[in-house]
Protein backbone atom coordinates (compact mmCIF):
# COMPACT_ATOMS: atom_id res chain seq x y z
CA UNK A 1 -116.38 -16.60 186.13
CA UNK A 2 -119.70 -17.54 186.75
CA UNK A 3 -120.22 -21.01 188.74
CA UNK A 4 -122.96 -23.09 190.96
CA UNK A 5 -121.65 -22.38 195.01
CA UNK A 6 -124.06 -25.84 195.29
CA UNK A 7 -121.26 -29.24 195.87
CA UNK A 8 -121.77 -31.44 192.86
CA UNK A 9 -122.18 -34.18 195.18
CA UNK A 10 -124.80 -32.71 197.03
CA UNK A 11 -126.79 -31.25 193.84
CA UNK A 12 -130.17 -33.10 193.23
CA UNK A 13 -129.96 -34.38 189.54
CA UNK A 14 -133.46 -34.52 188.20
CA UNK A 15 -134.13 -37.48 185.60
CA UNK A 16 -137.06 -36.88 183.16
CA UNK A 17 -136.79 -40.64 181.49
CA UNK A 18 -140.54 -41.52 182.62
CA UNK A 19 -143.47 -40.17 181.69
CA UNK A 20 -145.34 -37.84 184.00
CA UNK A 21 -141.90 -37.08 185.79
CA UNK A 22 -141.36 -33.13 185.46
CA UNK A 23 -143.70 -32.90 182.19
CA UNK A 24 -146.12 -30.63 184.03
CA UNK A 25 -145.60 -27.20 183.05
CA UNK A 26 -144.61 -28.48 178.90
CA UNK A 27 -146.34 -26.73 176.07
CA UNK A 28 -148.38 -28.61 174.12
CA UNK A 29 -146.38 -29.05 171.09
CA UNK A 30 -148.50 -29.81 167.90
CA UNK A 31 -146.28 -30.70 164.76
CA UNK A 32 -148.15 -29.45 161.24
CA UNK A 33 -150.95 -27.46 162.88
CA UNK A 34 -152.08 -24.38 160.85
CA UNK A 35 -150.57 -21.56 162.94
CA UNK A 36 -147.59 -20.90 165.19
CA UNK A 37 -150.14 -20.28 168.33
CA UNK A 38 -151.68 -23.81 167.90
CA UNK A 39 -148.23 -25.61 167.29
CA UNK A 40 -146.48 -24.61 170.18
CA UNK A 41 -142.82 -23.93 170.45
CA UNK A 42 -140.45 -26.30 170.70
CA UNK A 43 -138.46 -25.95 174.30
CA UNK A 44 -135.29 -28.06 174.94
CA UNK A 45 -134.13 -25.68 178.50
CA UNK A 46 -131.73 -27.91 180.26
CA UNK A 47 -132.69 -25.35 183.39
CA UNK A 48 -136.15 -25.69 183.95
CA UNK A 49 -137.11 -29.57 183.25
CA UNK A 50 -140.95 -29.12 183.77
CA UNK A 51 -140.84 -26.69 180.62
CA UNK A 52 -139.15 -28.90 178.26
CA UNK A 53 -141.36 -30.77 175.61
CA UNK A 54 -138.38 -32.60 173.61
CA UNK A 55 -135.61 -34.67 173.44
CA UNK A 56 -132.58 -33.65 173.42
CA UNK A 57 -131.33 -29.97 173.51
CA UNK A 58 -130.57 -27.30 171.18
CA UNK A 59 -127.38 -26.62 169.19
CA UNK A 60 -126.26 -29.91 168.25
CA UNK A 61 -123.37 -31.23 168.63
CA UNK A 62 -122.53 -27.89 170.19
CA UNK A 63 -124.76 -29.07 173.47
CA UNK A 64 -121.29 -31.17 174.59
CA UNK A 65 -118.84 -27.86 174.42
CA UNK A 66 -121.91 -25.71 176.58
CA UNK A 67 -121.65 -29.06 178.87
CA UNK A 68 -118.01 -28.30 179.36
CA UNK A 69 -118.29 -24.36 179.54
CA UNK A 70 -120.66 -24.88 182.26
CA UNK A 71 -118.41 -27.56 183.81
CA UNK A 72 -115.11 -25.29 183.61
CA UNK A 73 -117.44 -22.25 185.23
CA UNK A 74 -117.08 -20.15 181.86
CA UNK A 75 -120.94 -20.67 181.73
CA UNK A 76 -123.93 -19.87 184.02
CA UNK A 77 -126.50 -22.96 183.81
CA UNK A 78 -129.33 -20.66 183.96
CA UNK A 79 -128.03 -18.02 181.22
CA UNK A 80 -130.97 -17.13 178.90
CA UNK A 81 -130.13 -16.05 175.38
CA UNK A 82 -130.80 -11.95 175.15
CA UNK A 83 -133.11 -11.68 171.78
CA UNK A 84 -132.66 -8.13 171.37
CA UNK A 85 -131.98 -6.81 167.45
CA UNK A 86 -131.46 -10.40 166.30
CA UNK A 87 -134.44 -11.42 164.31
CA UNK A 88 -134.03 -12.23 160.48
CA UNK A 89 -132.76 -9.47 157.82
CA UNK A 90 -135.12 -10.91 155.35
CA UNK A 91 -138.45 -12.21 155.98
CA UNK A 92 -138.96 -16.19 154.86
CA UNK A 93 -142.79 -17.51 154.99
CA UNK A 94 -144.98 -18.47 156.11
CA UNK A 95 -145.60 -20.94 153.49
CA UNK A 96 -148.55 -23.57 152.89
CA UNK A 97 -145.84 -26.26 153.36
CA UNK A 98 -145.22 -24.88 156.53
CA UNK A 99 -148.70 -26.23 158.24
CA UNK A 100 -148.20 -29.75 156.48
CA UNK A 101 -146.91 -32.38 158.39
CA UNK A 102 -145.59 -34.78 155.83
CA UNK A 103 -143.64 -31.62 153.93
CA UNK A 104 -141.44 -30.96 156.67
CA UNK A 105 -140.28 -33.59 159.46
CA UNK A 106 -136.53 -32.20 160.44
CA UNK A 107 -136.68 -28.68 160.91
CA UNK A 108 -139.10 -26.14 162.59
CA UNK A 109 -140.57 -23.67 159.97
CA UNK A 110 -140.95 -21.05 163.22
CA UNK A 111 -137.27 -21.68 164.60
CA UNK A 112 -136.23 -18.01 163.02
CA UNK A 113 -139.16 -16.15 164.72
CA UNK A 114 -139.69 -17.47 167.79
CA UNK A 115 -139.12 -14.13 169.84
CA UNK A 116 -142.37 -12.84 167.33
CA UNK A 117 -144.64 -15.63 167.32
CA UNK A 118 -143.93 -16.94 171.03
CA UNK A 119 -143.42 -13.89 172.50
CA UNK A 120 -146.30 -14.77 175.03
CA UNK A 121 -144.67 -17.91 176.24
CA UNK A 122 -141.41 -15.73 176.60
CA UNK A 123 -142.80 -13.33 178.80
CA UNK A 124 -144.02 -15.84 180.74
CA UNK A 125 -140.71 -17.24 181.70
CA UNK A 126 -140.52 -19.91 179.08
CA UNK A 127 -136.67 -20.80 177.92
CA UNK A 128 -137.11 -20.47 173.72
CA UNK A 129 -134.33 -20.75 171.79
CA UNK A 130 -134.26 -20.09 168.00
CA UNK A 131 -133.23 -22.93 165.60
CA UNK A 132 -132.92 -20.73 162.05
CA UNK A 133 -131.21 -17.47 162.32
CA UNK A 134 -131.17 -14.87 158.92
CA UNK A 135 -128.35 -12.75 158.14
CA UNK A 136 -127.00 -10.93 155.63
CA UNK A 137 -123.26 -10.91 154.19
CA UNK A 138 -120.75 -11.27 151.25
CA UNK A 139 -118.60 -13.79 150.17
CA UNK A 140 -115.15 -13.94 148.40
CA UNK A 141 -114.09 -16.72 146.50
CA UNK A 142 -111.12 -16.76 144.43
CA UNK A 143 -113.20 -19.04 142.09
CA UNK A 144 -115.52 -16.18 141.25
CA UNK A 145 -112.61 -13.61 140.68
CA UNK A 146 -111.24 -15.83 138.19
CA UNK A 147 -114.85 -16.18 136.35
CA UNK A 148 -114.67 -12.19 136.02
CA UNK A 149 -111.29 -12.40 135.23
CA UNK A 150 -112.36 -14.78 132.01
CA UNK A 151 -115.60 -12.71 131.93
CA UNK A 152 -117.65 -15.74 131.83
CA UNK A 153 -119.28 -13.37 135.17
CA UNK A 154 -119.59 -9.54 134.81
CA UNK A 155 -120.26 -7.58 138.47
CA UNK A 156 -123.30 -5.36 138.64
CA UNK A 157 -123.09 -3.77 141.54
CA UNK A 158 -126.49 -5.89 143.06
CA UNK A 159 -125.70 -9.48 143.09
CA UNK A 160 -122.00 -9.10 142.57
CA UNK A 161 -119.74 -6.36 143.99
CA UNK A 162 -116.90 -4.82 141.67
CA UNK A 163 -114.46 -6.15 144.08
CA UNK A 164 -115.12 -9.84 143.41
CA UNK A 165 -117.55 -10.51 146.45
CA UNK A 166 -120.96 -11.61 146.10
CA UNK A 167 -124.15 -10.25 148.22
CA UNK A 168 -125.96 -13.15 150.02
CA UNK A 169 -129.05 -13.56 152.51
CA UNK A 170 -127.29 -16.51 154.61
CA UNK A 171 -129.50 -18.76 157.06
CA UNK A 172 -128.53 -21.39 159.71
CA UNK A 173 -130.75 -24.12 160.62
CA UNK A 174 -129.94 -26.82 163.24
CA UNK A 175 -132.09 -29.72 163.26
CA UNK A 176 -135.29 -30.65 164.51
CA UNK A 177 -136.66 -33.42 163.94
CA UNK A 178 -140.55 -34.50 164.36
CA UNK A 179 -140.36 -38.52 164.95
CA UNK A 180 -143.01 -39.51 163.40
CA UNK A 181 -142.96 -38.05 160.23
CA UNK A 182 -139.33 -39.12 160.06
CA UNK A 183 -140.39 -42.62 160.80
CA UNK A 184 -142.73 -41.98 157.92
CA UNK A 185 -140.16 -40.85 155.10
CA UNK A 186 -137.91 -43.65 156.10
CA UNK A 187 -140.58 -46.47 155.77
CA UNK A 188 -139.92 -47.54 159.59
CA UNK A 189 -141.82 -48.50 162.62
CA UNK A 190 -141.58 -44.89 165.20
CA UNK A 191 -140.50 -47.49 167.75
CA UNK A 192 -137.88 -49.01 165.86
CA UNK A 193 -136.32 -45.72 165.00
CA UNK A 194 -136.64 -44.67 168.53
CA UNK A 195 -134.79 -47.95 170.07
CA UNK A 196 -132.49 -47.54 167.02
CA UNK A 197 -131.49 -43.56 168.04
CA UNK A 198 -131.25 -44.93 171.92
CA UNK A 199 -128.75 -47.96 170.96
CA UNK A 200 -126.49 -46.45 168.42
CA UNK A 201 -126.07 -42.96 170.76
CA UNK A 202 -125.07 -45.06 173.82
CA UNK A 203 -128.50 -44.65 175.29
CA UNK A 204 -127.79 -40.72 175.60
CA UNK A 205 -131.49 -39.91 175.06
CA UNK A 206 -132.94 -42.59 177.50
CA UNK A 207 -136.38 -40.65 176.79
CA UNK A 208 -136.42 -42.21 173.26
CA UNK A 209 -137.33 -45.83 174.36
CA UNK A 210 -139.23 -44.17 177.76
CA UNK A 211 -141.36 -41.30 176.75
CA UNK A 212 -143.17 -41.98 173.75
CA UNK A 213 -145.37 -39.25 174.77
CA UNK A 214 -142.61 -36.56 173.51
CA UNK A 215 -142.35 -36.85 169.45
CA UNK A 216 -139.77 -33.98 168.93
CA UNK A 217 -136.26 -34.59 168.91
CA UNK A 218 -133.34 -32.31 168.97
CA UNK A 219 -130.35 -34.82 167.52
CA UNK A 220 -126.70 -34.21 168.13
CA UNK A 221 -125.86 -33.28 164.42
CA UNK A 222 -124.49 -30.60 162.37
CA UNK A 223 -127.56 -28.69 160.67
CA UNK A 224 -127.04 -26.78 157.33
CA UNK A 225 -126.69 -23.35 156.14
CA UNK A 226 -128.55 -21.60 153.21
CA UNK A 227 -126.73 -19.44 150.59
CA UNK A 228 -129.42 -17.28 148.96
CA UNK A 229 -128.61 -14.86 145.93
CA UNK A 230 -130.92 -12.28 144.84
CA UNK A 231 -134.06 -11.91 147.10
CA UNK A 232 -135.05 -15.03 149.42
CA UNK A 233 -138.93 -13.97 148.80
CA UNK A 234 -138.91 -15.25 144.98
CA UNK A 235 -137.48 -18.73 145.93
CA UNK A 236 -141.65 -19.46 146.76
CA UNK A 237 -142.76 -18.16 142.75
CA UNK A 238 -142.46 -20.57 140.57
CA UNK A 239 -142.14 -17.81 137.50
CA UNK A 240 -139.24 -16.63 138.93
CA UNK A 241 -136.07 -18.97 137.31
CA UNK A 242 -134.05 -20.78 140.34
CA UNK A 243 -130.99 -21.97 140.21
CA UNK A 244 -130.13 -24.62 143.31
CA UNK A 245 -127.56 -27.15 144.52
CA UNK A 246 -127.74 -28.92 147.53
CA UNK A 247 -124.57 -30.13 148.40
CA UNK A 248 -123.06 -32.48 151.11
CA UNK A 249 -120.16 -31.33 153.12
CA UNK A 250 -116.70 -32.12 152.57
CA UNK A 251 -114.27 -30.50 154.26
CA UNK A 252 -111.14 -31.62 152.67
CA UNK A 253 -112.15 -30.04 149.09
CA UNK A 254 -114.66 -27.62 150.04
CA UNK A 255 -111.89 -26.01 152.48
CA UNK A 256 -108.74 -27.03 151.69
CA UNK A 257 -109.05 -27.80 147.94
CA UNK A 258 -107.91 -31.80 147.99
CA UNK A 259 -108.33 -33.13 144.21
CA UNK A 260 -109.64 -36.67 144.95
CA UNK A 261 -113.09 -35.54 144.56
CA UNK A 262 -115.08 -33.02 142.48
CA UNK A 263 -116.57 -31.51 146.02
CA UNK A 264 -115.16 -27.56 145.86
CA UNK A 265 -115.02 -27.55 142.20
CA UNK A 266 -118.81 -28.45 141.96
CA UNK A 267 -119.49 -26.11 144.74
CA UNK A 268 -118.17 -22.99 143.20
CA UNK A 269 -119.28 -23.76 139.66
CA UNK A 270 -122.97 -24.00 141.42
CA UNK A 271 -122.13 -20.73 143.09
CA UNK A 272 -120.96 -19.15 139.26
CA UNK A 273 -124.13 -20.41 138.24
CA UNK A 274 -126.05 -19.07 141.20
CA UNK A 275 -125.20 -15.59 140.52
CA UNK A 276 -125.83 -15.71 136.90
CA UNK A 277 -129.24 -16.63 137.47
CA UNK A 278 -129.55 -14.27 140.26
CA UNK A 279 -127.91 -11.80 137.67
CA UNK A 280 -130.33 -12.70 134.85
CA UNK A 281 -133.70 -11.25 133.58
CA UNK A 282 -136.39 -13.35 132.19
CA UNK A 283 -138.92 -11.99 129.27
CA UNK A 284 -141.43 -10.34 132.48
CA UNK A 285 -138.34 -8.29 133.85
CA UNK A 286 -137.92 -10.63 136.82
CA UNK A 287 -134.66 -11.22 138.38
CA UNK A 288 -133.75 -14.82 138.80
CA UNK A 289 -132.56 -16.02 142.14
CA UNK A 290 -129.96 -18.56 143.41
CA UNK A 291 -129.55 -20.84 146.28
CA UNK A 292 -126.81 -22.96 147.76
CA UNK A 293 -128.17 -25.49 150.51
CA UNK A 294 -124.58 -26.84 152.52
CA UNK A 295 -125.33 -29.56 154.68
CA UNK A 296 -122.74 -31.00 157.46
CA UNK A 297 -123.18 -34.58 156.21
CA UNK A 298 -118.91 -35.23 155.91
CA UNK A 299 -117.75 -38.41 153.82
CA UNK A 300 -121.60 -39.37 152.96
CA UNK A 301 -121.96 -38.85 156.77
CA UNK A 302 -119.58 -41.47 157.34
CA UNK A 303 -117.44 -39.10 159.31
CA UNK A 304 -113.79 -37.53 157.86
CA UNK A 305 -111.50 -40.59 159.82
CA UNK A 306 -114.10 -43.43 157.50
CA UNK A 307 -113.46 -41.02 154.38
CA UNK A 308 -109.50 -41.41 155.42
CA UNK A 309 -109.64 -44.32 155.56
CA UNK A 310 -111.37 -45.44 152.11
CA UNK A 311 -108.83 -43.13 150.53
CA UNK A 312 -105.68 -45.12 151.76
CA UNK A 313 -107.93 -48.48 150.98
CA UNK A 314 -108.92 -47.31 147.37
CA UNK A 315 -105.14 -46.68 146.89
CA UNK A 316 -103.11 -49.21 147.99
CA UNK A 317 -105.58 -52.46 146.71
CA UNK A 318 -104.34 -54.48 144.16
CA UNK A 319 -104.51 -52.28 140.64
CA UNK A 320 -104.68 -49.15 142.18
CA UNK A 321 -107.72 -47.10 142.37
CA UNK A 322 -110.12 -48.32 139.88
CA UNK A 323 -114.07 -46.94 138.92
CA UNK A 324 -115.39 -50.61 139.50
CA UNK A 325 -114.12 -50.63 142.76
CA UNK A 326 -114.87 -47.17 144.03
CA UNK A 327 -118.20 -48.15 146.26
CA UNK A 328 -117.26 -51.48 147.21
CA UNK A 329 -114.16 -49.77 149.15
CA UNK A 330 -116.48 -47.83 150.90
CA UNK A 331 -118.94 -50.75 151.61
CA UNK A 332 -115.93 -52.65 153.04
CA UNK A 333 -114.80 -50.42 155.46
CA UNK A 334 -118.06 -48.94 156.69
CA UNK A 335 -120.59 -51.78 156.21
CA UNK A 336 -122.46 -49.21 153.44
CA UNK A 337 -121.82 -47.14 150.61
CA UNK A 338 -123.41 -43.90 151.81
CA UNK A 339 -125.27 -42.75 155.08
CA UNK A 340 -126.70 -39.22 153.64
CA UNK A 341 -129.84 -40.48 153.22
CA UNK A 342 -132.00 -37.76 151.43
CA UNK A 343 -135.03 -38.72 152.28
CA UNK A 344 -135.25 -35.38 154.87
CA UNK A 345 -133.19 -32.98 152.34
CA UNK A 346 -136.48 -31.64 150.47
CA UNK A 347 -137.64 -30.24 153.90
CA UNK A 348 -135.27 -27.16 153.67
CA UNK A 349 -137.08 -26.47 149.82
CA UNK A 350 -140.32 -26.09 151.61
CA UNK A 351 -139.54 -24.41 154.17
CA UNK A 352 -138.65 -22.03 151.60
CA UNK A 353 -141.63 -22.62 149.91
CA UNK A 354 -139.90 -23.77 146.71
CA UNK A 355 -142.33 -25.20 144.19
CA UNK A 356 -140.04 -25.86 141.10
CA UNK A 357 -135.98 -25.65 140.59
CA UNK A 358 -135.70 -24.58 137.17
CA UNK A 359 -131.78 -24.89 136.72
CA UNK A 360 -131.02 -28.15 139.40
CA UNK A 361 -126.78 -28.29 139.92
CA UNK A 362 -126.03 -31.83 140.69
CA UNK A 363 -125.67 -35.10 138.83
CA UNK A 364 -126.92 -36.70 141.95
CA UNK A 365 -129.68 -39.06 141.52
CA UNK A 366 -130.41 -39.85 145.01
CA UNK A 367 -131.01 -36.04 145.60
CA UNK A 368 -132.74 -35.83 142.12
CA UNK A 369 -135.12 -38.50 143.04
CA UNK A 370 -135.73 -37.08 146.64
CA UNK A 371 -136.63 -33.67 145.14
CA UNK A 372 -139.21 -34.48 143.09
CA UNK A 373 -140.44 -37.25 145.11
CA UNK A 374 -141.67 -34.59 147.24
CA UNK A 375 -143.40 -32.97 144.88
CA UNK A 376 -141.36 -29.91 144.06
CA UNK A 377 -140.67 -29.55 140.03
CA UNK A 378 -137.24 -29.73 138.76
CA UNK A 379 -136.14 -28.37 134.65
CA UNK A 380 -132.67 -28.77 133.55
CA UNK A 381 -130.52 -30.74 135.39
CA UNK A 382 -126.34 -29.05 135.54
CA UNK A 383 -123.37 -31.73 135.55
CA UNK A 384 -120.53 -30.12 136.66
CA UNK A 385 -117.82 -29.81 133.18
CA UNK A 386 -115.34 -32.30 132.44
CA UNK A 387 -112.91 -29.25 132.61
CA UNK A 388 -114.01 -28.68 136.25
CA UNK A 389 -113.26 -32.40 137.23
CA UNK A 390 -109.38 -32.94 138.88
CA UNK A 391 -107.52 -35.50 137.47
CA UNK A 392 -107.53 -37.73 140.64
CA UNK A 393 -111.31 -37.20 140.51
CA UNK A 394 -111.77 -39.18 137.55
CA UNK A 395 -112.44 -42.33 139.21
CA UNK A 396 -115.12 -41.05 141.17
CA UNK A 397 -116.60 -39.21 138.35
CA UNK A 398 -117.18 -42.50 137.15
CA UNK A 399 -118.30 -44.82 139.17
CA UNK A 400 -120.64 -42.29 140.02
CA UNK A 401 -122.17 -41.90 136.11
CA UNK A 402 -122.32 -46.03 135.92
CA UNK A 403 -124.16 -46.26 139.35
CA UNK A 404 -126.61 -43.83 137.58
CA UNK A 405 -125.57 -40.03 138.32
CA UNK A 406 -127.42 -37.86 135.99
CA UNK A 407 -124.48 -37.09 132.60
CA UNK A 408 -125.50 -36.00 129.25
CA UNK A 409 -121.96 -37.49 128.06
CA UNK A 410 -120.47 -40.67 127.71
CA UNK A 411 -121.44 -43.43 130.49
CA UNK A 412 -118.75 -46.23 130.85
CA UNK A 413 -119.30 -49.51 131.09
CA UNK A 414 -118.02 -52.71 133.73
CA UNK A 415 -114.87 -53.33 131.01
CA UNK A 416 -113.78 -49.27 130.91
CA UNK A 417 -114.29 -49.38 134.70
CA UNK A 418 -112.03 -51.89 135.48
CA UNK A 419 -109.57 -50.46 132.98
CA UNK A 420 -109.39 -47.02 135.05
CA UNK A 421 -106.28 -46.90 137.28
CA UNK A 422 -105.39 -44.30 139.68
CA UNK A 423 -102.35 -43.08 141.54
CA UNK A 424 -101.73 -45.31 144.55
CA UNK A 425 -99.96 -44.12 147.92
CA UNK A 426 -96.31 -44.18 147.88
């Protein structure tokens, strides 16, 4: 067990909240510049303060459990991530969009590559830590056996294995997020979102309000992973058909199959339809390609105990649980209707270099809107069929076509809204 012989009590603790204290030795760090060399890597070491040129520190919320490995003794402070044989099973980029500042604000396009395209600061004795890592794997979902089962999917040995598993290039990006572009997409003052981060963490990140000289932050947040079918190098042609979602987290469906929203069933229809068009051929020859974007953005980022507690509010007001109703119960309980806030989801596309989604699966018009807002072209849009949509679902399903989700069906109006009724709690 590896721990500090130093007394807590008599350990020096270092703080880094004003400018000029323990900056020295930083790396200029130059968000949007045209090559890796004259961006500068991003370095959040919680060892070796003088090096660091962001806020925060790498892996999320994950920071807190190293806190308490290194705490317990499980954890040497100064332990520096071995690099060997871990860089990316598929090459992704560079791409234009990677050397354009208002593309991408909340990732770093050279997080997967660091040990590559830093390797100079790394043999100097600079801390770098990747924030994308590239694998490769399969996946089994029952969902998918069934589809070959009723031969609506047909295995061929490429995209889809005989045994019911599909082949997948998966990538995990944690967040990083360049403050003044993300002041930018959200229409904000920098300061305002800056005192706004310091007051609603507690004041962790005291160098928020203090150091306005540091524009990178590493935020305390689940990042996303990337589902990829076929090969990740054709998500950047254009000719080549994609198929997409982007979907939101939800543990309770996505995992455990709850019915009170269409979250898992959407997901693995998406997936279905990610492998066909990975599967498929177009006129040219080409193999289509498919891609699955999860983000860790649980009950519209309200958090799972929120969602819980909409649930038992939806179901136990007066009527039962009703369409008309749906958002206010959300609204009432946590102030708004929906903290995902797309407005940084299109960054992931780019980094990709994804010019156009040809086959788009989500009725969403929030991400719909945030898509092409940023330029990238979007064909047919997928709802998810009525077949596909649980009974206790049907509410949501709803409300969510009269707010304005995309539906090339029937959309209800205020008087069938109100007449919906739902199970309530017993």
């Amino acid at each position: 067990m590896a721990t500090d012989p130093t007394p807590p009590a008599t350990r020096h603790i270092r703080l880094t909240s004003h400018p000029g204290q323990g900056s020295g030795g930083a790396p200029a760090l130059v968000w949007g510049a045209p090559s890796a060399a004259e961006r500068g890597p991003v370095v959040g070491t919680t060892v070796n303060r003088s090096q660091r040129n962001v806020i925060g520190t790498h892996s999320g919320s994950y920071g807190v459990y190293r806190a308490l490995a290194v705490a317990a003794g499980n954890l040497g402070k100064g332990h520096r991530a071995d690099l060997t044989n871990t860089s990316p099973t598929d090459l992704i980029g560079p791409h234009p969009q990677w050397n354009d500042a208002q593309k991408i604000v909340s990732i770093d396009p050279w997080g997967a590559s660091v040990a590559d395209v830093f390797a100079d600061f790394l043999a100097r004795g600079y801390d770098i830590r990747p924030t994308i890592a590239v694998t490769q794997a399969h996946i089994h979902l029952p969902e998918v056996r069934q589809a070959i089962a009723f031969q609506r999917l047909k295995p061929d040995g490429r995209v889809l294995l005989d045994d019911g598993s599909a082949v997948v290039t998966k990538v995990a990006i944690e967040p990083v997020w360049w403050l003044p572009g993300v002041a930018e997409r959200f229409k904000v003052r920098e300061d305002a979102l800056r005192r706004a981060l310091f007051e609603e963490t507690g004041g962790m990140y005291p160098e928020l309000v203090t150091r306005s000289d540091i524009e990178v932050f590493l935020p305390p947040i689940g990042g996303q992973t990337l589902y990829i079918f076929g090969e990740p190098r054709d998500l950047a042609d254009p000719a080549v058909t994609l198929t997409a979602r982007v979907h939101d987290e939800c543990n309770g469906s996505d995992v455990f199959g709850s019915d009170i929203c269409t979250c898992r069933p959407y997901l693995t229809h998406a997936i279905e339809e990610c492998i066909k068009g990975a599967q498929s051929v177009d006129a040219a020859g080409r193999a289509g390609v498919g891609l699955i974007a999860y983000s860790r953005k649980e009950g519209r980022a309200l958090g799972e105990v929120t969602k819980f507690l909409v649930y038992n509010a939806r179901k136990r007001q007066v009527g039962g649980d009703s369409a008309d109703k749906y958002f206010l119960r959300t609204e009432c309980v946590a102030g708004v209707q929906d903290m995902r806030f797309q407005e940084l989801m299109p960054d992931v596309l780019h980094w990709l270099g994804v010019r156009k989604i040809h086959r788009l699966v989500s009725m969403s018009n929030d991400k719909f809107d945030a898509i092409t807002g940023s330029g990238i072209k979007v064909g047919e849009r997928v709802k998810i069929p009525d077949e596909l949509v649980p009974a206790d679902a049907r509410v949501e399903m709803d409300a969510k076509i009269a707010a304005g989700y995309f539906t090339d069906g029937h959309v209800p109006d205020e008087r069938e809204l109100a007449a919906t009724k739902g199970r309530s709690l017993e």
